[in-house]
N, C-alpha and C. Protein backbone atom coordinates (compact mmCIF):
# COMPACT_ATOMS: atom_id res chain seq x y z
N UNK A 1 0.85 -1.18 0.00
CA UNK A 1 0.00 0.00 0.00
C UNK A 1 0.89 1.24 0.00
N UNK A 2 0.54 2.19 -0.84
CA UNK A 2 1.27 3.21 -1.01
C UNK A 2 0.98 4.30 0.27
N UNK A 3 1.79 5.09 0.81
CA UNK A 3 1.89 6.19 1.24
C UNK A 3 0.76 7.09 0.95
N UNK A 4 0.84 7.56 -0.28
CA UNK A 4 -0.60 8.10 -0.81
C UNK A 4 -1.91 7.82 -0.76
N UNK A 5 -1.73 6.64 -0.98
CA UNK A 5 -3.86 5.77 -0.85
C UNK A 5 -3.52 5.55 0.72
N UNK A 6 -2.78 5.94 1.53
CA UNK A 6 -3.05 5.78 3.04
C UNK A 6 -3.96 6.79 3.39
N UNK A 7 -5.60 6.47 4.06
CA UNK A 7 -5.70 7.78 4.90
C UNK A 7 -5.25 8.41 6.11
N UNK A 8 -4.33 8.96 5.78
CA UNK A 8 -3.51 8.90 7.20
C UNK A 8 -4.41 10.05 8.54
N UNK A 9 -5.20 10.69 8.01
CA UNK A 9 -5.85 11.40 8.43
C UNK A 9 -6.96 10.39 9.81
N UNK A 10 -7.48 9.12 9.26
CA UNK A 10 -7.95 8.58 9.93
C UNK A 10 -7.61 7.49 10.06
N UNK A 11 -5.96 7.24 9.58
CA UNK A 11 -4.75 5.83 10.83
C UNK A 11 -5.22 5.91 11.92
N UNK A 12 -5.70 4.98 12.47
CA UNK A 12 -5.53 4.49 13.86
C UNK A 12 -3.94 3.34 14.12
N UNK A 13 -3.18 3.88 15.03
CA UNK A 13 -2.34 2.69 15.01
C UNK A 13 -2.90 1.58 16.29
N UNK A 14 -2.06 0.25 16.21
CA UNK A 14 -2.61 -0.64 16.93
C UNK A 14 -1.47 -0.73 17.63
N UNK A 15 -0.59 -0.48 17.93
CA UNK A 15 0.43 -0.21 19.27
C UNK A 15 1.07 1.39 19.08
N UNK A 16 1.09 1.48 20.47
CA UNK A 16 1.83 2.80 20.47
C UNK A 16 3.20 2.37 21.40
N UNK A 17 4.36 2.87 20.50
CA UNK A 17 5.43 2.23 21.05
C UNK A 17 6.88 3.86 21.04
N UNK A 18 7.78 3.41 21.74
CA UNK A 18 9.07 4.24 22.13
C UNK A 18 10.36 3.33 21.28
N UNK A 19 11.28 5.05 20.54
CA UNK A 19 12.38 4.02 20.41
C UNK A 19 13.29 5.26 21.13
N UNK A 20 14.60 4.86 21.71
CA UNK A 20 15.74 6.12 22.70
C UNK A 20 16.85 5.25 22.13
N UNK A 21 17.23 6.49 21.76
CA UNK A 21 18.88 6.22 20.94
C UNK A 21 19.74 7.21 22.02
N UNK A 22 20.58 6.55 22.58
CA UNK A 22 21.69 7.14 23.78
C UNK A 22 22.68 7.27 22.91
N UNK A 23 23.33 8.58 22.91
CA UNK A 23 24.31 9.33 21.89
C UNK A 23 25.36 9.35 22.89
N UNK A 24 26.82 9.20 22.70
CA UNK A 24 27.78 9.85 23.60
C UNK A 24 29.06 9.86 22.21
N UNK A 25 29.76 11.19 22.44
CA UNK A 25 30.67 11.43 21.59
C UNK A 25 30.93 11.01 20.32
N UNK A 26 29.82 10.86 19.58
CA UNK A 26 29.75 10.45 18.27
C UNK A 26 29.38 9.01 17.75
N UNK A 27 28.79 8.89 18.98
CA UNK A 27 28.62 7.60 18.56
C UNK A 27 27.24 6.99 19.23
N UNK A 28 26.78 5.64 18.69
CA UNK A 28 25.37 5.52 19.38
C UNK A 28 25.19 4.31 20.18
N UNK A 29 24.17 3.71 21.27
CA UNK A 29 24.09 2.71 21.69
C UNK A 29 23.08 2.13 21.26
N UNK A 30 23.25 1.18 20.15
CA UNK A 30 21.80 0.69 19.56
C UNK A 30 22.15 -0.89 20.26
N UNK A 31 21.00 -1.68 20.04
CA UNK A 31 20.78 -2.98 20.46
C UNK A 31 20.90 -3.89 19.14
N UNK A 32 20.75 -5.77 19.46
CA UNK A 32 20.84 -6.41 18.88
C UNK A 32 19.03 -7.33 19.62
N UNK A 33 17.79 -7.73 19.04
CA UNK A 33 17.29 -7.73 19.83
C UNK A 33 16.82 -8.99 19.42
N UNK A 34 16.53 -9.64 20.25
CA UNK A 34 16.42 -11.23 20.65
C UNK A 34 15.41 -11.53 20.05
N UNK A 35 14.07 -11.00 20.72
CA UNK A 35 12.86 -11.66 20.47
C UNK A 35 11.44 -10.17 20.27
N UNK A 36 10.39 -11.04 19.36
CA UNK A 36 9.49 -10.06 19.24
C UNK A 36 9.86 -9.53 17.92
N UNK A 37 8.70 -8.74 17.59
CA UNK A 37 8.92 -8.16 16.20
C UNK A 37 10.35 -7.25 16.28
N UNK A 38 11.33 -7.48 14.80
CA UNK A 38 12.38 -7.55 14.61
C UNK A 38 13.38 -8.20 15.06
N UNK A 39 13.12 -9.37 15.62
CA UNK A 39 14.07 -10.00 16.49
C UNK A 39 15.28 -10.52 15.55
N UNK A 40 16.32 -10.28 16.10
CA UNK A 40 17.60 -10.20 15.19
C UNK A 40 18.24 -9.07 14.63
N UNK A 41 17.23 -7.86 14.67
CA UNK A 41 17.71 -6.92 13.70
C UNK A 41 18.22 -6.01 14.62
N UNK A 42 18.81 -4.95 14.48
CA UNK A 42 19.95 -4.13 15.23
C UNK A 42 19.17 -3.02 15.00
N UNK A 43 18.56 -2.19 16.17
CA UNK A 43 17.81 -0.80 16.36
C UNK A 43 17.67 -0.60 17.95
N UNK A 44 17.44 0.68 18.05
CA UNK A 44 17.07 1.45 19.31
C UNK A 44 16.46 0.63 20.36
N UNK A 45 16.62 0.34 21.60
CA UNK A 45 16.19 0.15 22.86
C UNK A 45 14.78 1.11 22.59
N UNK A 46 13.35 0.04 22.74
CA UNK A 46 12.17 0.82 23.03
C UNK A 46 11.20 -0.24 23.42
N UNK A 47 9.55 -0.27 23.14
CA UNK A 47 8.71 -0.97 23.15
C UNK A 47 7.41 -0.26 23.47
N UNK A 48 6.22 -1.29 23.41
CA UNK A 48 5.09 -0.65 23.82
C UNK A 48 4.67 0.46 25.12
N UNK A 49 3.89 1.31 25.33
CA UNK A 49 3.41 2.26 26.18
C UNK A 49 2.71 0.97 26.93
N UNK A 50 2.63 1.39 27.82
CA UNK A 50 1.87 0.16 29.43
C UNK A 50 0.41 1.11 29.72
N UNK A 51 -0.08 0.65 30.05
CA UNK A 51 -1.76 1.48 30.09
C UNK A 51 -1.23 2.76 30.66
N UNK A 52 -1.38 4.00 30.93
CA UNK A 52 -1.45 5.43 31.83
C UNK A 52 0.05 5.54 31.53
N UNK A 53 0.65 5.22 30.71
CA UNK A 53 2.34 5.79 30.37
C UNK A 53 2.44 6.62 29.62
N UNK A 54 3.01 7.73 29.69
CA UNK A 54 3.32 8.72 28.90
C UNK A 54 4.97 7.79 27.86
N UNK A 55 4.54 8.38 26.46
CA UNK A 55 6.02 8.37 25.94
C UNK A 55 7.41 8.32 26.21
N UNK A 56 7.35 9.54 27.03
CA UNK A 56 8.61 9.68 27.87
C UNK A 56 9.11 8.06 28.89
N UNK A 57 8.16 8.27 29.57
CA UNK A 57 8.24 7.19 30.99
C UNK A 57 8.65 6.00 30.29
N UNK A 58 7.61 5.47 28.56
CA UNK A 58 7.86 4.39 28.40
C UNK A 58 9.21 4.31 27.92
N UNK A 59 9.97 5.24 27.07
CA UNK A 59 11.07 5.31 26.48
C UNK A 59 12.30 5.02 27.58
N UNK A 60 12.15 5.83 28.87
CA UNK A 60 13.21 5.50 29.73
C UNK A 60 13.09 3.99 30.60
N UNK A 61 11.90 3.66 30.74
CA UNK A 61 11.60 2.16 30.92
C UNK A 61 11.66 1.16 30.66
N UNK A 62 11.68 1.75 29.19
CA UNK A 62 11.90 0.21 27.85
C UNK A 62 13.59 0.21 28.06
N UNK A 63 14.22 1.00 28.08
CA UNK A 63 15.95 1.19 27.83
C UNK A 63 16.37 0.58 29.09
N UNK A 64 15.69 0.96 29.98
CA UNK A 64 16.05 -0.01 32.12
C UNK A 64 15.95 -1.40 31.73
N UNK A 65 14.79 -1.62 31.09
CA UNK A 65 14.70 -3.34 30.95
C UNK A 65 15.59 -3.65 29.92
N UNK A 66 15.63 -3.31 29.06
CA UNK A 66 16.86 -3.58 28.14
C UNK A 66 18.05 -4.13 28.14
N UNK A 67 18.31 -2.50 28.87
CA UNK A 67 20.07 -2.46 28.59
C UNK A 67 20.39 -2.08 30.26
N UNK A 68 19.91 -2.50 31.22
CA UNK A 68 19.76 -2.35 32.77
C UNK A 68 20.51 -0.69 33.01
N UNK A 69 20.58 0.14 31.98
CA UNK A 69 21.13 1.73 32.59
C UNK A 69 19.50 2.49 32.30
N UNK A 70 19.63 3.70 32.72
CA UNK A 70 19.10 4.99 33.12
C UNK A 70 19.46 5.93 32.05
N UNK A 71 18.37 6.43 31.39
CA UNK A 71 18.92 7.12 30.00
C UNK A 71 18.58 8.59 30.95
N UNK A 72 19.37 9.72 30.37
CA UNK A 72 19.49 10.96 31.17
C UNK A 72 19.17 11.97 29.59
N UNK A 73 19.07 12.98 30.38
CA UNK A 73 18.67 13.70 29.33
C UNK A 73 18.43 13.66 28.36
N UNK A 74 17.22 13.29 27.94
CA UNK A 74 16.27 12.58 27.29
C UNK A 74 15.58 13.85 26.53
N UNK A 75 15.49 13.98 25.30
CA UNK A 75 14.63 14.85 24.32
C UNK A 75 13.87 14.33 23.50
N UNK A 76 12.84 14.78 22.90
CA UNK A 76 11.89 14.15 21.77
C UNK A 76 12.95 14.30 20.80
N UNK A 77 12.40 13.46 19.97
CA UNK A 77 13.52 13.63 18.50
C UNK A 77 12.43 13.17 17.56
N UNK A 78 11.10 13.23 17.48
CA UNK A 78 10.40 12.89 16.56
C UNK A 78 9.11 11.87 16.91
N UNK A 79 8.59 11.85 15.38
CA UNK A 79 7.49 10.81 15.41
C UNK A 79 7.36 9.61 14.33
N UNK A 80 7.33 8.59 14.63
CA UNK A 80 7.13 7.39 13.21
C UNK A 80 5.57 6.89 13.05
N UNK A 81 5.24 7.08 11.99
CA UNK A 81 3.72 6.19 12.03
C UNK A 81 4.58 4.54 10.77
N UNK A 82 4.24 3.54 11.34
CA UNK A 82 4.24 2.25 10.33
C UNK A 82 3.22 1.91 10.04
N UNK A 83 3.12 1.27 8.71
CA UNK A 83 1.41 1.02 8.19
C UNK A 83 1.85 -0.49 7.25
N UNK A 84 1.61 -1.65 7.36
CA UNK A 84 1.54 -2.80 7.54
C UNK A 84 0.66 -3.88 7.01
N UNK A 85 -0.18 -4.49 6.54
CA UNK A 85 -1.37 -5.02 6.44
C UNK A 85 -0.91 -6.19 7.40
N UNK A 86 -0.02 -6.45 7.00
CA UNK A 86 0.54 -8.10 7.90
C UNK A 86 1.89 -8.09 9.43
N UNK A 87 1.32 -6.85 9.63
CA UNK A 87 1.99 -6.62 11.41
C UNK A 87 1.10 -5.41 11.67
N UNK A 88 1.84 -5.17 12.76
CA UNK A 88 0.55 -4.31 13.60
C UNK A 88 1.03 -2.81 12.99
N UNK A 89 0.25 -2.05 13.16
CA UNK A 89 0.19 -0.61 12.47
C UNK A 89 0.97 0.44 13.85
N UNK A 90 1.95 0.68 13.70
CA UNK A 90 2.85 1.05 14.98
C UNK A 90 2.74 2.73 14.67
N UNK A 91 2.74 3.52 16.25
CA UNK A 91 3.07 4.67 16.01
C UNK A 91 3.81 4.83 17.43
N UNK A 92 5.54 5.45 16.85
CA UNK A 92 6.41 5.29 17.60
C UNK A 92 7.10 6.73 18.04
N UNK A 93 6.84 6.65 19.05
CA UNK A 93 8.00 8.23 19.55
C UNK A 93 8.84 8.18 19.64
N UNK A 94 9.85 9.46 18.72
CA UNK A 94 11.70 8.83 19.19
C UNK A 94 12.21 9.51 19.63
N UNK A 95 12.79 9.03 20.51
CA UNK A 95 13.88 10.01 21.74
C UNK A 95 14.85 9.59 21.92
N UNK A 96 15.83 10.94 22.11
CA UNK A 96 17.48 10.58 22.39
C UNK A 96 17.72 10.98 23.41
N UNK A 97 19.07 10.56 24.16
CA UNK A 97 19.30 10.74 25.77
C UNK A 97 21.36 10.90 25.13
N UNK A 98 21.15 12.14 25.80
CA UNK A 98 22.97 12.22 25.89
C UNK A 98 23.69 11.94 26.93
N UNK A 99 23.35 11.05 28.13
CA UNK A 99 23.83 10.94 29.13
C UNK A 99 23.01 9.75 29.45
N UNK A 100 23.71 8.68 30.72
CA UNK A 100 22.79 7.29 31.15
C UNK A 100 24.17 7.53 32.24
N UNK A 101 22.92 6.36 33.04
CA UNK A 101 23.83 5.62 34.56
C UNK A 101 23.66 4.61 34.59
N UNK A 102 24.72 3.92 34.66
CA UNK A 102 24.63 2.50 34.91
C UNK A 102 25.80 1.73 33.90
N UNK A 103 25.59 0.68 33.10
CA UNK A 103 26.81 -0.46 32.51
C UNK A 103 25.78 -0.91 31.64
N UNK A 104 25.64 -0.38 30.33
CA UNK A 104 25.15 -1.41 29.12
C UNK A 104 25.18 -2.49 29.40
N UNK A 105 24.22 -3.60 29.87
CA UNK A 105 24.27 -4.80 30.26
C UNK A 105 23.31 -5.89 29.33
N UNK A 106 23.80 -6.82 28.57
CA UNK A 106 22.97 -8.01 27.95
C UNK A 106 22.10 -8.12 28.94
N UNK A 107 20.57 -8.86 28.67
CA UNK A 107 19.35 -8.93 28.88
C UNK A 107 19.03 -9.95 28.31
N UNK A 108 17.93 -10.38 28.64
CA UNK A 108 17.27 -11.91 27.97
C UNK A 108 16.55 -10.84 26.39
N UNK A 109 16.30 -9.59 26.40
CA UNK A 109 15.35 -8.85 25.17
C UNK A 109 16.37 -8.69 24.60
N UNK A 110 17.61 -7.71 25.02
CA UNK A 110 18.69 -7.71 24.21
C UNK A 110 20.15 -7.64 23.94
N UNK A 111 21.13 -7.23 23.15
CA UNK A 111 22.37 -7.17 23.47
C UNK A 111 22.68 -5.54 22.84
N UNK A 112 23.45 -5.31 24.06
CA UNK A 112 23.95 -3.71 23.36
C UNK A 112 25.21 -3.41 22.44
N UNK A 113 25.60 -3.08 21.74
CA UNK A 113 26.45 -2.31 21.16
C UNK A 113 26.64 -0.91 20.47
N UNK A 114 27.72 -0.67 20.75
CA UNK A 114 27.99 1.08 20.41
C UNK A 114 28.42 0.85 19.53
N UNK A 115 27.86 2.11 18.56
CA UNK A 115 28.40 2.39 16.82
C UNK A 115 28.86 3.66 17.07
N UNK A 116 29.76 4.42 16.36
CA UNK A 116 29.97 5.25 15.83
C UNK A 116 29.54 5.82 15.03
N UNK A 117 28.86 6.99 14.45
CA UNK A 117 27.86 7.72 13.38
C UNK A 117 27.99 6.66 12.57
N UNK A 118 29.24 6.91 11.70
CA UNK A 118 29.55 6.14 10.31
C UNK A 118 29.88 5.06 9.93
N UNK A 119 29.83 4.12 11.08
CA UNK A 119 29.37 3.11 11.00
C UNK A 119 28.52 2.23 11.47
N UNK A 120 27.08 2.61 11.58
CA UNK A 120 26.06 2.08 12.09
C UNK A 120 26.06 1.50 10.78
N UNK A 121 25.10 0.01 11.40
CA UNK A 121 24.85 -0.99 10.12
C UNK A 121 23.57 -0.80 9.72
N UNK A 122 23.48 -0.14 8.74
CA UNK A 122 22.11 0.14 8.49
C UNK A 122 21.61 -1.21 7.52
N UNK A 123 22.29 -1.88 7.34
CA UNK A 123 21.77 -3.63 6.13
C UNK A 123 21.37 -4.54 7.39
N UNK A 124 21.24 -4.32 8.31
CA UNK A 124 21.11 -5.17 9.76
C UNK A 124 20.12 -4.40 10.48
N UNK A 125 19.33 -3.81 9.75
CA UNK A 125 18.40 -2.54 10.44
C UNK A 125 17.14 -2.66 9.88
N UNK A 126 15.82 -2.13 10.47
CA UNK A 126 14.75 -1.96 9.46
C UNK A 126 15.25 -1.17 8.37
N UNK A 127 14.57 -1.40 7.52
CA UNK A 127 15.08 -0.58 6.07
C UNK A 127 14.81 1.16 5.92
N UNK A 128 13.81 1.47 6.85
CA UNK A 128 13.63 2.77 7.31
C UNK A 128 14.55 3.38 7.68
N UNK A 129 15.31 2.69 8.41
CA UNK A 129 15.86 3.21 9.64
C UNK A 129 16.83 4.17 9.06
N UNK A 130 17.44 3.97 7.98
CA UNK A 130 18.92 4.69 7.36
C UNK A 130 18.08 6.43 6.36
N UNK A 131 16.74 6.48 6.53
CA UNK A 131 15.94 7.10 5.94
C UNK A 131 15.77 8.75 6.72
N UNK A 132 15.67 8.13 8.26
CA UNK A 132 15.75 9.09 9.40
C UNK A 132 16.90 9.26 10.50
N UNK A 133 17.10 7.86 10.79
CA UNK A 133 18.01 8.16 12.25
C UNK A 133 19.18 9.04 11.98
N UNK A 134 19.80 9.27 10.25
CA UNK A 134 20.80 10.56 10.89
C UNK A 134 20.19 11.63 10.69
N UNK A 135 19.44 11.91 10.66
CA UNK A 135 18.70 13.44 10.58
C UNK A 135 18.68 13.36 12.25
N UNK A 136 18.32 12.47 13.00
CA UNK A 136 18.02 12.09 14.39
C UNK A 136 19.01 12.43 14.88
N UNK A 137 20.11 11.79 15.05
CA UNK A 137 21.69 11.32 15.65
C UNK A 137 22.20 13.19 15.44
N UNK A 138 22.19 13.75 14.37
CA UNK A 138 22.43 15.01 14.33
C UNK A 138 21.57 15.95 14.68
N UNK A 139 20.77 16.01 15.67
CA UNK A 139 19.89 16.65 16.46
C UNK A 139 18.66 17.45 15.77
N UNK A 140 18.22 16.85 14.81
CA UNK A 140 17.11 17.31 14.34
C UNK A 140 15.42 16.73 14.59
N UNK A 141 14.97 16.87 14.25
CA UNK A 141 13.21 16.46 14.77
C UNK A 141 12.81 15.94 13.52
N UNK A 142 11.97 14.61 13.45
CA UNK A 142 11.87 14.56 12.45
C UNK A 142 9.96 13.77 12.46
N UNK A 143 9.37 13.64 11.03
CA UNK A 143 8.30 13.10 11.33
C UNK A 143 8.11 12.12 10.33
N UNK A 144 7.94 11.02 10.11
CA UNK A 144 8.25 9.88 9.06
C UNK A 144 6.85 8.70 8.88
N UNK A 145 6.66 8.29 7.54
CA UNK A 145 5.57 7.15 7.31
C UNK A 145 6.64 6.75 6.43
N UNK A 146 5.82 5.07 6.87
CA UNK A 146 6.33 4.14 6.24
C UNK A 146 5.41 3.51 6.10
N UNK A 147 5.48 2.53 4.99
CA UNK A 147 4.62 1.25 4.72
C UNK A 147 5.23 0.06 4.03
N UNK A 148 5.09 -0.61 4.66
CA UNK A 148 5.97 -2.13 5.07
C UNK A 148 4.86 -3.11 4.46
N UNK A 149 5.11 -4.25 3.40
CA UNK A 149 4.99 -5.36 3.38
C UNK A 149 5.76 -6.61 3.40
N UNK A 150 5.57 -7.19 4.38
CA UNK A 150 6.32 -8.69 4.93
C UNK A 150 7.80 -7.93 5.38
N UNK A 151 8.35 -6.83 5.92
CA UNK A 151 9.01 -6.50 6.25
C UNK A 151 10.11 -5.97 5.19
N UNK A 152 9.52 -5.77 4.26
CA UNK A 152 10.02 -4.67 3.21
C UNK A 152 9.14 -3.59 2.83
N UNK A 153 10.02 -2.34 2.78
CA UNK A 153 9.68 -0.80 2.85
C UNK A 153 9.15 -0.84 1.00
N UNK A 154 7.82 -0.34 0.99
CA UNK A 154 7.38 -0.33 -0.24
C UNK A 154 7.07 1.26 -0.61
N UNK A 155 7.48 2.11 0.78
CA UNK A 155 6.80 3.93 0.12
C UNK A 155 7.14 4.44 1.60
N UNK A 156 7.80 5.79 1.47
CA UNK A 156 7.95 6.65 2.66
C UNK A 156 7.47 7.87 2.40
N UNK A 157 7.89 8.43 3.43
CA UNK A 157 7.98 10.21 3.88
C UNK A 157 8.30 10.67 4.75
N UNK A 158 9.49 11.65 4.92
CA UNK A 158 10.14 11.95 6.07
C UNK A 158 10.16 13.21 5.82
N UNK A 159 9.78 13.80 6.96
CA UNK A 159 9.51 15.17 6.91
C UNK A 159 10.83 15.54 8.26
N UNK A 160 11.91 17.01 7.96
CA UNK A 160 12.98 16.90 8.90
C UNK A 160 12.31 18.69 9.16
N UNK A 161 12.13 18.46 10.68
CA UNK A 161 11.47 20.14 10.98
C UNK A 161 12.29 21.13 10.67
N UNK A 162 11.83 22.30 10.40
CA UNK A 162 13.05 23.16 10.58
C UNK A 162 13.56 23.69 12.35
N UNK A 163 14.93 24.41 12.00
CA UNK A 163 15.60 24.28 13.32
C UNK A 163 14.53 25.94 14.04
């Protein structure tokens, strides 16, 4: 389904989910993630909102269970809507944190590793992902659709705010 014949006007998504990308000196802490939709593929520490959770709360919550640290200064960095026929229709808030406490620690959800800007693996990534996250990683806001069949990107739009 194209981008265009989407009414996006009246998308409802069927999860509302967090992704937090922890930045330190040029470089990022993305995951390797075990299980659940994308399991295997290498992206942001996040997951579903819990009933009465704000975005925020879930973003620094999902990253505790994760990667057992404390993401710190934490900013919006945007919005994703995914549109799907054959997974769930996701609308995801993304936030970055330039500071954490604690020891990147493996988890039964996932394993952490730090990239450097220019070499994040974006062929080991949703296919989106190389579309927005450096507009992200370089501190911009961004607002993005996608539409995914069987886990290939068939039509986007990424809108990067102005500063």
């Amino acid at each position: 389904m194209r981008i265009s014949s989407i009414d996006w006007q009246h998308w409802t998504p069927q999860v509302i989910a967090t992704l937090l990308f922890v930045v330190d000196s040029g470089r990022v802490l993305l995951i390797r993630k075990k299980r659940g939709l994308g399991a295997g593929k290498i992206n942001g520490p996040g997951g579903k909102l819990e009933p009465d959770e704000t975005p925020l709360a879930c973003a620094i919550r999902e990253t505790r269970e994760e990667l057992l640290i404390e993401a710190l200064q934490v900013r919006p960095a945007g919005e994703l809507f995914f549109h799907a026929e054959d997974m769930p229709r996701i609308h995801a808030h993304v936030f970055v944190a330039t500071d954490y406490r604690g020891i990147p620690s493996e988890t039964a959800e996932a394993t952490p590793i730090w990239f450097s800007f220019d070499q994040i693996p974006y062929d080991e990534m949703w296919q989106d992902d190389r579309l927005w996250l450096p507009q992200v990683l370089c501190g911009q806001r961004i607002t993005g659709w996608f539409s995914f069949i069987e886990e290939t990107l068939i039509d986007h739009k990424v809108v990067v705010e102005p500063d």
